[in-house]
C-alpha atoms as a PDB file:
ATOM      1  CA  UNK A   1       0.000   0.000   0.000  1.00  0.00           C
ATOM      2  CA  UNK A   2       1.438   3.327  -0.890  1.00  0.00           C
ATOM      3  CA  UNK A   3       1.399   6.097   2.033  1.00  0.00           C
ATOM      4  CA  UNK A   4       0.360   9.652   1.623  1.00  0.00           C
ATOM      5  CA  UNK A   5       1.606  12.618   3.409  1.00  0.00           C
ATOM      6  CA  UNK A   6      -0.003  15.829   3.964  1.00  0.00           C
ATOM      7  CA  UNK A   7       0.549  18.924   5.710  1.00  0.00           C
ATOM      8  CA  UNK A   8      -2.117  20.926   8.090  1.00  0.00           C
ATOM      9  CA  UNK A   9      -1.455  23.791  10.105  1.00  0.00           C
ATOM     10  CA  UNK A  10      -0.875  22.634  13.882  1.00  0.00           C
ATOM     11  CA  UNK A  11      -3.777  24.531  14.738  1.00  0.00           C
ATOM     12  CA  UNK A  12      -6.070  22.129  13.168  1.00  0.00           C
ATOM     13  CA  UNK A  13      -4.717  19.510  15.446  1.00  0.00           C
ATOM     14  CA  UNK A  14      -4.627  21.918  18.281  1.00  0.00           C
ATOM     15  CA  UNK A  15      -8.631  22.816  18.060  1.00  0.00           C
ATOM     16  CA  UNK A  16      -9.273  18.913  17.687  1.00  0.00           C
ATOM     17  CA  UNK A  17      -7.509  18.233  20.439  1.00  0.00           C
ATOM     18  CA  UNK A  18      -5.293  15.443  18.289  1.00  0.00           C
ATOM     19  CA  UNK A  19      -1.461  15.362  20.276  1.00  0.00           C
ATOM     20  CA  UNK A  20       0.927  16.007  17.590  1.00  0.00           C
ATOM     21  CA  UNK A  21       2.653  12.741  18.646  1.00  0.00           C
ATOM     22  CA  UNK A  22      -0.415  10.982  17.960  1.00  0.00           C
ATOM     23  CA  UNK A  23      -1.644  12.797  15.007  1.00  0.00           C
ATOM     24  CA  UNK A  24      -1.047   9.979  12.432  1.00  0.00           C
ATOM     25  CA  UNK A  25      -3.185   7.605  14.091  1.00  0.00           C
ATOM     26  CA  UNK A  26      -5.861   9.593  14.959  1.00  0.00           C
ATOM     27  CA  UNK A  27      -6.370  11.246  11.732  1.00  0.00           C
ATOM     28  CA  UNK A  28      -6.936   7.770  10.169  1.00  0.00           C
ATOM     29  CA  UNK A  29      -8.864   6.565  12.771  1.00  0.00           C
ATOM     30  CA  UNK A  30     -10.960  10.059  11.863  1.00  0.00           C
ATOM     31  CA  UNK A  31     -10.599   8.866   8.297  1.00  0.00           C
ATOM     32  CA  UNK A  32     -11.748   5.640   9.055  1.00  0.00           C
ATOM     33  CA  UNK A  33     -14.472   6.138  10.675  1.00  0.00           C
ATOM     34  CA  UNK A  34     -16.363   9.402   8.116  1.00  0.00           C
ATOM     35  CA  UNK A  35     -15.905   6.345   4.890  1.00  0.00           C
ATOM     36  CA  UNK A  36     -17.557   3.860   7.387  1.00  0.00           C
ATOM     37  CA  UNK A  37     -20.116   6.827   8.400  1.00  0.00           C
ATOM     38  CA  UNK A  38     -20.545   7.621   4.161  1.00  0.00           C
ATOM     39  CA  UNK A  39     -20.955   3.505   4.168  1.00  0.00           C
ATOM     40  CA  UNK A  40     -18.539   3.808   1.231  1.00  0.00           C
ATOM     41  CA  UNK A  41     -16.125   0.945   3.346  1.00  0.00           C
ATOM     42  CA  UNK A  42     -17.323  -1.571   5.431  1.00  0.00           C
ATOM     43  CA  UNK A  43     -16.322  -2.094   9.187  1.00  0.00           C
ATOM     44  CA  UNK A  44     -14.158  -4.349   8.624  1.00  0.00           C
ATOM     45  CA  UNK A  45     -11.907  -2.289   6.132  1.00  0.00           C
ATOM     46  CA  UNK A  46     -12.279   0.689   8.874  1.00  0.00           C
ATOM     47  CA  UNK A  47     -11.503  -0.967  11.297  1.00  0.00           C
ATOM     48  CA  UNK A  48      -7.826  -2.106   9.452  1.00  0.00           C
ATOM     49  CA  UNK A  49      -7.646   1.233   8.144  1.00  0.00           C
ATOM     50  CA  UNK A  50      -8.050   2.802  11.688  1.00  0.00           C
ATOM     51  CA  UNK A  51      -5.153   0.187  12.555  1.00  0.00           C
ATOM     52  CA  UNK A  52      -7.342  -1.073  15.351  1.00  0.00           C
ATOM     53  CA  UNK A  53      -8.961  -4.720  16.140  1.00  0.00           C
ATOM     54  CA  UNK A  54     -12.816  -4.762  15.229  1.00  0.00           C
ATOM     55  CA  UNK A  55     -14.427  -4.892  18.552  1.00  0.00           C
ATOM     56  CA  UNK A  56     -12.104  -1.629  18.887  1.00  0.00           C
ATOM     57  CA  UNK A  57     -13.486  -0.350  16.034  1.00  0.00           C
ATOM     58  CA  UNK A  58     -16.937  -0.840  17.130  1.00  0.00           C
ATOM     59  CA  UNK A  59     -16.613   0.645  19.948  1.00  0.00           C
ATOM     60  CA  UNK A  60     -15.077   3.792  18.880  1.00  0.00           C
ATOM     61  CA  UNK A  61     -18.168   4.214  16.385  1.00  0.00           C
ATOM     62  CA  UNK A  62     -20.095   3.713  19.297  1.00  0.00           C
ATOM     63  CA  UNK A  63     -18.865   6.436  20.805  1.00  0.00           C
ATOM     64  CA  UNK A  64     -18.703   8.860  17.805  1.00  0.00           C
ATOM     65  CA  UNK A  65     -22.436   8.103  17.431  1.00  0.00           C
ATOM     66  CA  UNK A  66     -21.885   6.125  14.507  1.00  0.00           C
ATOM     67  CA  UNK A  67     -24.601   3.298  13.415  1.00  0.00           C
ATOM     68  CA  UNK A  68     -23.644  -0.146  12.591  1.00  0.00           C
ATOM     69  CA  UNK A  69     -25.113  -0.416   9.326  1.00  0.00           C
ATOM     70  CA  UNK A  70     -25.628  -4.659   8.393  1.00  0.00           C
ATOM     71  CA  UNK A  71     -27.025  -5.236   5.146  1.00  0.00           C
ATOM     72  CA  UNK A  72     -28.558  -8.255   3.573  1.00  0.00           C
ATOM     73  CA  UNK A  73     -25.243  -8.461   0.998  1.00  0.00           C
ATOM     74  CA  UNK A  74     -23.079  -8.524   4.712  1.00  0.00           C
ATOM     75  CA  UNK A  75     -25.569 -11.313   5.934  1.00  0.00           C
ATOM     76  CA  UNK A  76     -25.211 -13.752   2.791  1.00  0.00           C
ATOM     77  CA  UNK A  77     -21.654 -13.002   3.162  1.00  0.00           C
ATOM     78  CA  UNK A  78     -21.035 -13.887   6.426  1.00  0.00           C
ATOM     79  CA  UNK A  79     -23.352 -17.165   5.697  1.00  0.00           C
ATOM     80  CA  UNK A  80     -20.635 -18.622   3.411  1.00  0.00           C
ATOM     81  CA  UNK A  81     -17.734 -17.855   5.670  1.00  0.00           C
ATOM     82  CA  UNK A  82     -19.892 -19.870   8.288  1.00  0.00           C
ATOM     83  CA  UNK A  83     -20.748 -22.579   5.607  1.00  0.00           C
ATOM     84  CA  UNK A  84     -16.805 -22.776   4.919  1.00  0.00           C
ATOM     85  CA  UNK A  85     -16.317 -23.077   8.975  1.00  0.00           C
END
């Protein structure tokens, strides 16, 4: 996967209240979770995105107010994983 950089003012960080030593991971945990929001990703691609395990990932939408959005696509889906199991 190729890696892009970008540059903000420190201020931006500063009024979200994101530590500059932190700043990578919370942006793409911020990242993560508006595509999840837009439903243009799924959970489980947020949740890798936002470098965090799933339940993680959950819970952090959880607490952003996020829904879980499950649709019927994501049940047949999970019904052949649990075939193949």
């Amino acid at each position: 996967m190729k890696n892009v950089t970008i540059e903000l003012p420190e201020e931006v960080f500063n009024k979200a209240r994101i530590d500059l030593k932190s700043a990578s991971e919370e942006v793409r945990k911020l990242i993560a979770l508006e595509l999840y929001r837009e439903r243009k990703i799924s959970m489980s691609r947020a949740a890798e995105i936002a470098g965090m395990p799933l339940s993680e990932f959950i819970s952090l939408s959880s607490s952003k107010e996020i829904s879980i959005y499950y649709t019927i696509e994501d049940l047949e889906k999970d019904r052949e994983i649990a075939k193949k199991l």
